[in-house]
Protein backbone atom coordinates (compact mmCIF):
# COMPACT_ATOMS: atom_id res chain seq x y z
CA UNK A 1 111.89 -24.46 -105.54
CA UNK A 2 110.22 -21.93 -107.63
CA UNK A 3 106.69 -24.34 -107.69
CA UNK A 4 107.12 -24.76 -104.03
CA UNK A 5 107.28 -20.90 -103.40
CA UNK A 6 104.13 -21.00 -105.72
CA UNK A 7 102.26 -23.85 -103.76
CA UNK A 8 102.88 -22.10 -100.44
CA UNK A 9 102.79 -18.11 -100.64
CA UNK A 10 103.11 -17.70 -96.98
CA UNK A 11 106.59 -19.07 -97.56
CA UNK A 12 107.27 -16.37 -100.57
CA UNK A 13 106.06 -14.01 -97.49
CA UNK A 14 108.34 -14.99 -95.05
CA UNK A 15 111.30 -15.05 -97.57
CA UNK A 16 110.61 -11.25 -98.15
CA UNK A 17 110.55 -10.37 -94.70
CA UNK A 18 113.40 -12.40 -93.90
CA UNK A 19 115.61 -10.13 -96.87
CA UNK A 20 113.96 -7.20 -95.65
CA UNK A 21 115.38 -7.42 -91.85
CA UNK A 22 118.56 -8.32 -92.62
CA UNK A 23 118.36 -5.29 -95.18
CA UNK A 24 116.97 -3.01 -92.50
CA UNK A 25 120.03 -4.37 -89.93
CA UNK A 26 122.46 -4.10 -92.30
CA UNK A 27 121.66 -0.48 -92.76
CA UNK A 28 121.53 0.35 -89.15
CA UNK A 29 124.97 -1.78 -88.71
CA UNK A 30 126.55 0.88 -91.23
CA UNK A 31 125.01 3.26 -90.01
CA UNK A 32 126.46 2.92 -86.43
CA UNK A 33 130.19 3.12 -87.97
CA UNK A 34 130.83 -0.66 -88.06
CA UNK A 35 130.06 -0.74 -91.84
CA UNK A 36 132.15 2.87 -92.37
CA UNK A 37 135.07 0.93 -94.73
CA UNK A 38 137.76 3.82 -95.65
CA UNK A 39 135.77 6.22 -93.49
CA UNK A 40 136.66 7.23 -89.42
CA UNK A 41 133.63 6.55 -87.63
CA UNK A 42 133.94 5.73 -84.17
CA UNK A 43 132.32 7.88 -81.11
CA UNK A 44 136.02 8.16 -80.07
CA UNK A 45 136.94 9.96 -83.51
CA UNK A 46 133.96 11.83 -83.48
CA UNK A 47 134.99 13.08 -80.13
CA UNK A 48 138.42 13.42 -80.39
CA UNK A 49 137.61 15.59 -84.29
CA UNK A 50 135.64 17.90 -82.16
CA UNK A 51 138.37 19.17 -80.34
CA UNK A 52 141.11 19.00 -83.28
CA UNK A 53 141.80 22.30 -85.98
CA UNK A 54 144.15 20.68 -88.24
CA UNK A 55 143.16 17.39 -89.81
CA UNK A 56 144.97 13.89 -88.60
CA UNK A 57 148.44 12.97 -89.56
CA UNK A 58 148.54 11.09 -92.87
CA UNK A 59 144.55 11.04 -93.32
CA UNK A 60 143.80 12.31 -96.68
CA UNK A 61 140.30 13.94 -96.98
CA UNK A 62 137.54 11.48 -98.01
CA UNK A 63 137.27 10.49 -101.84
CA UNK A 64 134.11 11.62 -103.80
CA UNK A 65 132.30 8.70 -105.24
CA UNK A 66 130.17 7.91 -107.77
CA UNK A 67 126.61 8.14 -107.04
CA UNK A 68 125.26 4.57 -107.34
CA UNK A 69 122.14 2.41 -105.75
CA UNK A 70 121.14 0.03 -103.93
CA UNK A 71 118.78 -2.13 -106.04
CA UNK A 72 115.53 -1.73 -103.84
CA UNK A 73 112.20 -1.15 -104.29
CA UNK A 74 111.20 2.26 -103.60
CA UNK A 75 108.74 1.07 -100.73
CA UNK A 76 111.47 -0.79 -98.93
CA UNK A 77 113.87 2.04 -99.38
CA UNK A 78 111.59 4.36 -97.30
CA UNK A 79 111.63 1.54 -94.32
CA UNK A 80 115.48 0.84 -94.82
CA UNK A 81 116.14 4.54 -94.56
CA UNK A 82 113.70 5.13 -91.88
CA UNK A 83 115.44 2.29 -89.63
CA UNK A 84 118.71 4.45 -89.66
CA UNK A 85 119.06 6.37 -86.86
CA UNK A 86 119.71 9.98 -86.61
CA UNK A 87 123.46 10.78 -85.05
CA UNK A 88 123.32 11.45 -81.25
CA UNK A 89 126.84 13.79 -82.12
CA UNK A 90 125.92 17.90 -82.27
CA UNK A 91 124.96 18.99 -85.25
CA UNK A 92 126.16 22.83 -85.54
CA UNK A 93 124.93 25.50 -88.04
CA UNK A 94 127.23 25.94 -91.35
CA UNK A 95 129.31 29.42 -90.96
CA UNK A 96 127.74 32.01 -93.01
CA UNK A 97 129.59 32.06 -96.93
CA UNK A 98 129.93 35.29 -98.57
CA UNK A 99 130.82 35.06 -102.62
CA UNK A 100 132.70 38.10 -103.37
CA UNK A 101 133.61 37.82 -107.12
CA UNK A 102 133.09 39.85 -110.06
CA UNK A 103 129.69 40.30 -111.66
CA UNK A 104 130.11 38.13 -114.31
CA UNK A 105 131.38 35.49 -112.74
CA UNK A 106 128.85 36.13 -109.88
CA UNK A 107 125.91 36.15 -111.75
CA UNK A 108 126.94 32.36 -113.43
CA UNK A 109 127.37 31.34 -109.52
CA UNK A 110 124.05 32.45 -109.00
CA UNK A 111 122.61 30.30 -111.70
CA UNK A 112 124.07 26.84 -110.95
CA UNK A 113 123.16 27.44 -107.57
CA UNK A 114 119.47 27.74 -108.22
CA UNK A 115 119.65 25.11 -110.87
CA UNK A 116 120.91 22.39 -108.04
CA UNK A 117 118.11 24.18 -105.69
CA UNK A 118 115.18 24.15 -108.58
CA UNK A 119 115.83 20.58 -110.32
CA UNK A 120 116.69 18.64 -107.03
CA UNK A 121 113.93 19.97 -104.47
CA UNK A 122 111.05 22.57 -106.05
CA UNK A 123 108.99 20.00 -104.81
CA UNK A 124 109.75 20.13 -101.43
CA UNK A 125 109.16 23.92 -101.30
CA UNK A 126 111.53 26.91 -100.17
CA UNK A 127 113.29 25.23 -97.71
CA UNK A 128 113.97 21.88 -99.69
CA UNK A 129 115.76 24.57 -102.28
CA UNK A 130 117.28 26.11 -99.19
CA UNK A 131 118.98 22.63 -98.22
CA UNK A 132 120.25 21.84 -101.21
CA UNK A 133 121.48 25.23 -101.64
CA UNK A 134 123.44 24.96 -98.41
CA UNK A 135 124.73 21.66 -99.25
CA UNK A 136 126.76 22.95 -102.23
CA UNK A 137 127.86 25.85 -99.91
CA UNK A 138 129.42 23.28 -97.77
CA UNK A 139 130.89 21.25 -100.63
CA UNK A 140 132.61 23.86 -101.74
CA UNK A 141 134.27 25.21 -98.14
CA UNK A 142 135.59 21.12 -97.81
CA UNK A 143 138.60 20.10 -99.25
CA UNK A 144 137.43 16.83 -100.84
CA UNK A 145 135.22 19.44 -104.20
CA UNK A 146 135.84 21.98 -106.29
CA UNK A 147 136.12 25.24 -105.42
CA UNK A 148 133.17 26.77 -107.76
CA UNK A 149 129.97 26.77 -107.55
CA UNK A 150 129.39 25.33 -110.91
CA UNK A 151 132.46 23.20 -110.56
CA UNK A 152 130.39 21.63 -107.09
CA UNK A 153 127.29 21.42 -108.86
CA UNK A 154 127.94 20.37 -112.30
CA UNK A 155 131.04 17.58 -110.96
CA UNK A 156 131.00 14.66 -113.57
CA UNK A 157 128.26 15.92 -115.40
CA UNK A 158 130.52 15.61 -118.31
CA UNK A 159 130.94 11.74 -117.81
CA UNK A 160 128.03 8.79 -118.84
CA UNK A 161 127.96 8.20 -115.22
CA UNK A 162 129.45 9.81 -112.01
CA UNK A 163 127.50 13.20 -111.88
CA UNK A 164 127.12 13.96 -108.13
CA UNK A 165 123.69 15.76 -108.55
CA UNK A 166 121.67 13.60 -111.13
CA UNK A 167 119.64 16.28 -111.98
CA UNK A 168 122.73 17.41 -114.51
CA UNK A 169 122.94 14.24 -116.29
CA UNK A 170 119.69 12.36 -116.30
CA UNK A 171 117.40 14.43 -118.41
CA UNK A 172 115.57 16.33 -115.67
CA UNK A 173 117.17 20.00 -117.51
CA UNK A 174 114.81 19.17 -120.48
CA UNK A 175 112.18 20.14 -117.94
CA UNK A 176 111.98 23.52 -118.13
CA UNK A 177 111.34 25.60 -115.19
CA UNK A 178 108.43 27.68 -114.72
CA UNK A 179 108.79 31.34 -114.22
CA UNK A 180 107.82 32.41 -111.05
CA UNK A 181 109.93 28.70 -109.87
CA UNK A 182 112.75 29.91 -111.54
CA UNK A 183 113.21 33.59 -110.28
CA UNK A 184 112.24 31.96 -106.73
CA UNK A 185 115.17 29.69 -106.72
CA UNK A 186 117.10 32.32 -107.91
CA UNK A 187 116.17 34.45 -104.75
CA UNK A 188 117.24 31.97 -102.40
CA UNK A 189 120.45 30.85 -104.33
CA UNK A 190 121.29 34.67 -103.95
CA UNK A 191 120.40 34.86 -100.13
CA UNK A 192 122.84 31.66 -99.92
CA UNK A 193 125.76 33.72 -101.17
CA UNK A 194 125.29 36.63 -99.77
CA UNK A 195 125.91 34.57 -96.36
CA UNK A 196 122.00 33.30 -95.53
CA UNK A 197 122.54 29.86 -94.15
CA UNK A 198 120.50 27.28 -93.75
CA UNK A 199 120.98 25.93 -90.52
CA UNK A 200 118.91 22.50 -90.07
CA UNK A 201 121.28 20.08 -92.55
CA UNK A 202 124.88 21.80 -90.50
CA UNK A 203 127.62 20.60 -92.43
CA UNK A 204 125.71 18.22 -94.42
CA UNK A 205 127.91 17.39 -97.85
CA UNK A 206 125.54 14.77 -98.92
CA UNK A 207 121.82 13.89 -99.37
CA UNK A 208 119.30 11.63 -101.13
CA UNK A 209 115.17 10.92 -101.34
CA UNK A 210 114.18 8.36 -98.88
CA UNK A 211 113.05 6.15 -101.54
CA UNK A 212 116.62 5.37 -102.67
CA UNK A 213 119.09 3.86 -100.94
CA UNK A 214 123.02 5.22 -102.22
CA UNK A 215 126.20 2.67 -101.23
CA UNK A 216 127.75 5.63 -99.39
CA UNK A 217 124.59 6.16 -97.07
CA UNK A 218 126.02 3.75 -94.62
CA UNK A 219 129.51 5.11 -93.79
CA UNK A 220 127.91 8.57 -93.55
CA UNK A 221 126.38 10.28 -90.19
CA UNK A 222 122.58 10.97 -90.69
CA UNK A 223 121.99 14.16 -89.49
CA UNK A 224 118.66 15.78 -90.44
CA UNK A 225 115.53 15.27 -93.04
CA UNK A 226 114.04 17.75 -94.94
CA UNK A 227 110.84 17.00 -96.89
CA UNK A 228 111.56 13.58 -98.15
CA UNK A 229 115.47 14.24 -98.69
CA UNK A 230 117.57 12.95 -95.64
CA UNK A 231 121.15 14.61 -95.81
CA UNK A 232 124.40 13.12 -94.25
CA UNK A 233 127.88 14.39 -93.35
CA UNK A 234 131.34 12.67 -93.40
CA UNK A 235 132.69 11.05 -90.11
CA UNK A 236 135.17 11.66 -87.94
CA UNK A 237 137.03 14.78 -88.17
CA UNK A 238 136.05 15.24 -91.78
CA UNK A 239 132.69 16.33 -90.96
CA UNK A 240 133.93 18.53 -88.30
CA UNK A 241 133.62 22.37 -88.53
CA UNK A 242 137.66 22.89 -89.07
CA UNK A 243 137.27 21.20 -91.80
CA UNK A 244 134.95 23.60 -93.90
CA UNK A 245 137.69 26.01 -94.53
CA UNK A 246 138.01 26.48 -98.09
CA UNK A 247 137.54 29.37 -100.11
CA UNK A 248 136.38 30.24 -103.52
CA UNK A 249 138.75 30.65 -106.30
CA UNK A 250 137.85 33.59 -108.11
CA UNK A 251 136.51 32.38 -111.41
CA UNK A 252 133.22 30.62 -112.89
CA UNK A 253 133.29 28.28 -115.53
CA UNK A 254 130.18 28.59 -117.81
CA UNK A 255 128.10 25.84 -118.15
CA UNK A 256 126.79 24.59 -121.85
CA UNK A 257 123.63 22.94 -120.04
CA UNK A 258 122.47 26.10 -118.16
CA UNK A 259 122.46 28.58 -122.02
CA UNK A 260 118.42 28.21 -122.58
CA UNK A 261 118.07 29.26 -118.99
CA UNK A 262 120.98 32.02 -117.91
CA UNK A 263 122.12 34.71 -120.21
CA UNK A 264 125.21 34.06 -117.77
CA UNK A 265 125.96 31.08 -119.78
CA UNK A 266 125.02 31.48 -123.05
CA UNK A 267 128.30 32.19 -124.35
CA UNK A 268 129.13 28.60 -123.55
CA UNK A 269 126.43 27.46 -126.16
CA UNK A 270 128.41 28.59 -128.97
CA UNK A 271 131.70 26.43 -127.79
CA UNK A 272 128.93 23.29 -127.04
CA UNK A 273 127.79 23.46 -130.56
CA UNK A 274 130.73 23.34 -132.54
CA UNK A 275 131.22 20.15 -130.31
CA UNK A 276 127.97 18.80 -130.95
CA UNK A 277 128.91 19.05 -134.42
CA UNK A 278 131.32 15.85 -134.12
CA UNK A 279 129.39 14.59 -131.06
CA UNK A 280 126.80 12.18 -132.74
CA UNK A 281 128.82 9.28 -134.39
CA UNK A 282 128.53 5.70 -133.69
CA UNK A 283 131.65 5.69 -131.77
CA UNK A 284 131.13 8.68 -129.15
CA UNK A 285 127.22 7.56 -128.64
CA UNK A 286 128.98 3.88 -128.08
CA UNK A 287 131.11 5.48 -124.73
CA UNK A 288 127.61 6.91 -123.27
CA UNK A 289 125.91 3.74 -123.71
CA UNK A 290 124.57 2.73 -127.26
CA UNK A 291 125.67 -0.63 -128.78
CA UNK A 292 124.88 0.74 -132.39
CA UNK A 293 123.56 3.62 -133.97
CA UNK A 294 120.84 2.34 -136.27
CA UNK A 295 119.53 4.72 -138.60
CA UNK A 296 119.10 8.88 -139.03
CA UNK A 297 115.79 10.41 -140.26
CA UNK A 298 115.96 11.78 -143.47
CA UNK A 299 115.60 15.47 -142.20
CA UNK A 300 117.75 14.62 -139.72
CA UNK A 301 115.91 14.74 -136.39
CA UNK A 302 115.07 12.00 -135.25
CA UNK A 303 117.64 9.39 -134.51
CA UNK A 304 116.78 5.28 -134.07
CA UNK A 305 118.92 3.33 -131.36
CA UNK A 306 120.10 0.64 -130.01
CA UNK A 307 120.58 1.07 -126.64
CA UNK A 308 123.25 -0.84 -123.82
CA UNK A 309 120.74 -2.91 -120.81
CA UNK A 310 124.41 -2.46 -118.90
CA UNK A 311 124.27 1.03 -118.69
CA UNK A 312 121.83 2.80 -116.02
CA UNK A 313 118.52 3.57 -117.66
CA UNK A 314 118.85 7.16 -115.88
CA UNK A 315 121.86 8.05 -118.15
CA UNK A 316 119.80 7.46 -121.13
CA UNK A 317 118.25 11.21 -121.38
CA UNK A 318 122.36 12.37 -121.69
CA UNK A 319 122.23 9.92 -124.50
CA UNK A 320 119.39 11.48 -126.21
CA UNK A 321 121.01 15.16 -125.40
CA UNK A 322 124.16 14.32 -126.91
CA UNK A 323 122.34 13.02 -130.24
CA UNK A 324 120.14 16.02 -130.15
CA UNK A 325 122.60 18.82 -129.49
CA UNK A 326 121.32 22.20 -130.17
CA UNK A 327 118.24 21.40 -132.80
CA UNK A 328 115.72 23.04 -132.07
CA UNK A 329 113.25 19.45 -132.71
CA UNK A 330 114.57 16.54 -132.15
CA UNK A 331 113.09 12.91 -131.68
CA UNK A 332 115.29 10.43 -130.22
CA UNK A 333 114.23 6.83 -129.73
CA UNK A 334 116.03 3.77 -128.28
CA UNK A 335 115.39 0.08 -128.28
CA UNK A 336 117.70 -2.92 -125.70
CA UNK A 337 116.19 -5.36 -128.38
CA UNK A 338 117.84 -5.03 -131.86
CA UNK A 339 115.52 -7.26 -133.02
CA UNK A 340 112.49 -4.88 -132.42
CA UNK A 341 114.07 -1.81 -133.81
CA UNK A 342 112.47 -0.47 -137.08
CA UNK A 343 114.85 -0.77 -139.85
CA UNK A 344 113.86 2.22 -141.67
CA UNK A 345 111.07 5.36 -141.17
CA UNK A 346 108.57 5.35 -140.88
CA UNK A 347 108.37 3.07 -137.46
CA UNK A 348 105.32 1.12 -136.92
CA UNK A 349 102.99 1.12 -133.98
CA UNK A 350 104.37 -2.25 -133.27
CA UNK A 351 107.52 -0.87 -132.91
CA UNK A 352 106.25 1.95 -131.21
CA UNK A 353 104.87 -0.40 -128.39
CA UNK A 354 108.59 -1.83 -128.01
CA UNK A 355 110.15 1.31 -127.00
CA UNK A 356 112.96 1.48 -123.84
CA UNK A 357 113.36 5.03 -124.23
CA UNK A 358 112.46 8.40 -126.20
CA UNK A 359 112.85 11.95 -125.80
CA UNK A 360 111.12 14.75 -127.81
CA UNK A 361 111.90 18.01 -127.94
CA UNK A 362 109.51 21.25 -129.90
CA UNK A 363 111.39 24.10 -128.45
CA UNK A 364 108.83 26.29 -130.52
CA UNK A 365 106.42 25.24 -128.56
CA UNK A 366 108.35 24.78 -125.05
CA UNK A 367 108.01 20.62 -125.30
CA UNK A 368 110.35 18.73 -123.97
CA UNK A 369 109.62 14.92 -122.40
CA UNK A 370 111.67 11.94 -121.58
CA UNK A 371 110.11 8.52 -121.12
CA UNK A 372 110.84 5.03 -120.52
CA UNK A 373 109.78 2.07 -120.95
CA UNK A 374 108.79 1.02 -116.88
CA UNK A 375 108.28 -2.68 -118.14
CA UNK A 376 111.83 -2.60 -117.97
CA UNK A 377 113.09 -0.01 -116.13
CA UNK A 378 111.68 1.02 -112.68
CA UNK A 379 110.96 4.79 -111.92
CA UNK A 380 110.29 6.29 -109.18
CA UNK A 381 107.98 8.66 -111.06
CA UNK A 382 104.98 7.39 -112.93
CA UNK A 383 104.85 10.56 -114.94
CA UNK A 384 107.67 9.08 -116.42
CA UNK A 385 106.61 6.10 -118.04
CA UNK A 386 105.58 5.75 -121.41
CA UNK A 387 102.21 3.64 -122.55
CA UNK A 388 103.05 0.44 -124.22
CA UNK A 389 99.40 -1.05 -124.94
């Protein structure tokens, strides 16, 4: 079959054309509420949840799941996503939120807020940030989240996989923000709480870059697109305006990840490092998603590994972190062939060439990077792949 593709490429053509339509009209299929699963969907729910207060009888709010992808090409995620309609339902403003907490505990809300805003959407300028500001907002009103700001933001950062925005667990907070970026998304994660709302994305409670296609996008309604992030909220009565209700609960955890960037959180450095003292062994690096720890430097920082092809190549970087804890330079680098990792220092340029994965951090000198190996592992960004020849 394979020589006969070969022979006749018009064939290989039609193939891919063939997968891409039924793709395309399985996404609009979904999309439409036929495809919903566990999820109301129907124009009749729709209508009938804009008239109802209280949720259904016996219909427990929507369960939070994992972030995970369709494997696409980013090209043909673009035209998948861009075949979805837009729902034809009303899509009202998000009611304006007003934190009222104590300073401390403010000023930590503050921070997680602009990290979400800063990491997921500086690119996309103020009003990306403004989005995905509101988006936590409305996470946090609806009954399926957490009821902090950090908790919304930083939900399953703590696992290998699960984290709701990937930003918190797939290296991109080894990038450090730029100044005058930094204080801006600070700006607008402070107009959020002080009740600015961002009224395009409504009661959006989820989102994603059109060149990525999620398993939930399908039983969600598509309701607006900002920059190149298209954001969704839940059918049926669940992505009604009753139910964005909730309230805040009074108290801000502090977040280990967020120390090097808000004094907020820096007492939550000292708790991560006593942590990180037990964190790098061969069985705790084994649960994130490395088959063996190889060997140590002798100075101790840089770290040889063999890393898990199961395990999503974007959960490497919490890998690295976890190896790296609080050093202040670290080298981490990870091989999916044992038989190409260096059995000793110093490695080769052979070796070098075989690389799946490194980090490197030089906090004297503000460096931080995270590459892979794009033979192997497809990213979206090219910035991100390392040179192999």
């Amino acid at each position: 079959m394979l020589a006969r593709l070969k022979a006749q490429p018009h064939l290989h053509d039609w193939i891919a054309a063939a997968v891409m339509a039924l793709l395309v009209a399985v996404a609009i299929w979904a999309a439409q509420g036929r495809g919903a699963g566990f999820l109301p969907g129907s124009n009749k729910v729709t209508q009938l949840a804009a008239t109802q207060t209280a949720p259904p009888p016996n219909v427990p709010a929507p369960p939070v799941e994992p972030v995970k992808f369709i494997d696409v090409a980013p090209e043909d995620a673009v035209k998948i996503n861009a075949a979805v309609p837009f729902s034809a339902e009303p899509n009202p403003a998000a009611k304006p939120f007003k934190l009222a907490i104590g300073t401390d505990d403010r000023a930590r809300s503050i921070d997680c807020l602009a990290a979400a805003a800063y990491y997921e959407a500086a690119a996309e300028g103020d009003d990306g940030m403004r989005a995905v500001a509101q988006v936590v907002i409305n996470r946090l009103r609806h009954p399926a989240f957490p009821k902090t700001i950090c908790g919304v933001v930083f939900q399953g950062s703590d696992r290998a996989t699960g984290c709701q925005f990937t930003f918190t667990c797939d290296g991109s907070m080894a990038r450090i923000p730029s100044v005058s970026g930094w204080k801006r998304a600070r700006e607008i994660a402070e107009a959020a709480l002080k009740g600015k709302v961002f009224k395009p994305v409504g009661y959006s409670t989820h989102y994603h870059t059109n060149w990525v296609v999620p398993y939930w996008s399908g039983s969600l309604d598509k309701v607006a697109q900002v920059g190149t992030h298209l954001f969704f909220r839940w059918q049926g009565w669940w992505g009604t305006p009753g139910a964005f209700r909730g309230g805040h609960e009074g108290t801000e955890p502090a977040i280990a990840k967020l120390a090097s960037l808000s004094p907020a959180h820096a007492g939550a450095a000292d708790m991560q490092l006593a942590a990180d003292q037990t964190a790098f062994t061969p069985e705790k690096l084994a649960e994130k998603g490395a088959r063996q720890l190889k060997i140590v430097s002798p100075g101790g920082d840089a770290f040889v590994v063999v890393l898990d092809r199961k395990v999503n190549a974007s959960q490497f970087p919490s890998l690295a972190l976890a190896a790296c804890g609080q050093k202040d330079f670290c080298k981490f680098m990870g091989w999916t062939d044992p038989n190409k990792a260096p059995k000793g220092f110093p490695v080769s340029d052979e070796q070098h060439r075989a690389l799946s994965f490194s980090y490197l951090r030089n906090r004297s000198s503000g460096f931080e990077k995270t590459l892979w190996n794009c033979h192997e592992f497809k990213r979206a960004d090219e910035s991100q792949c390392m040179k192999t020849s």
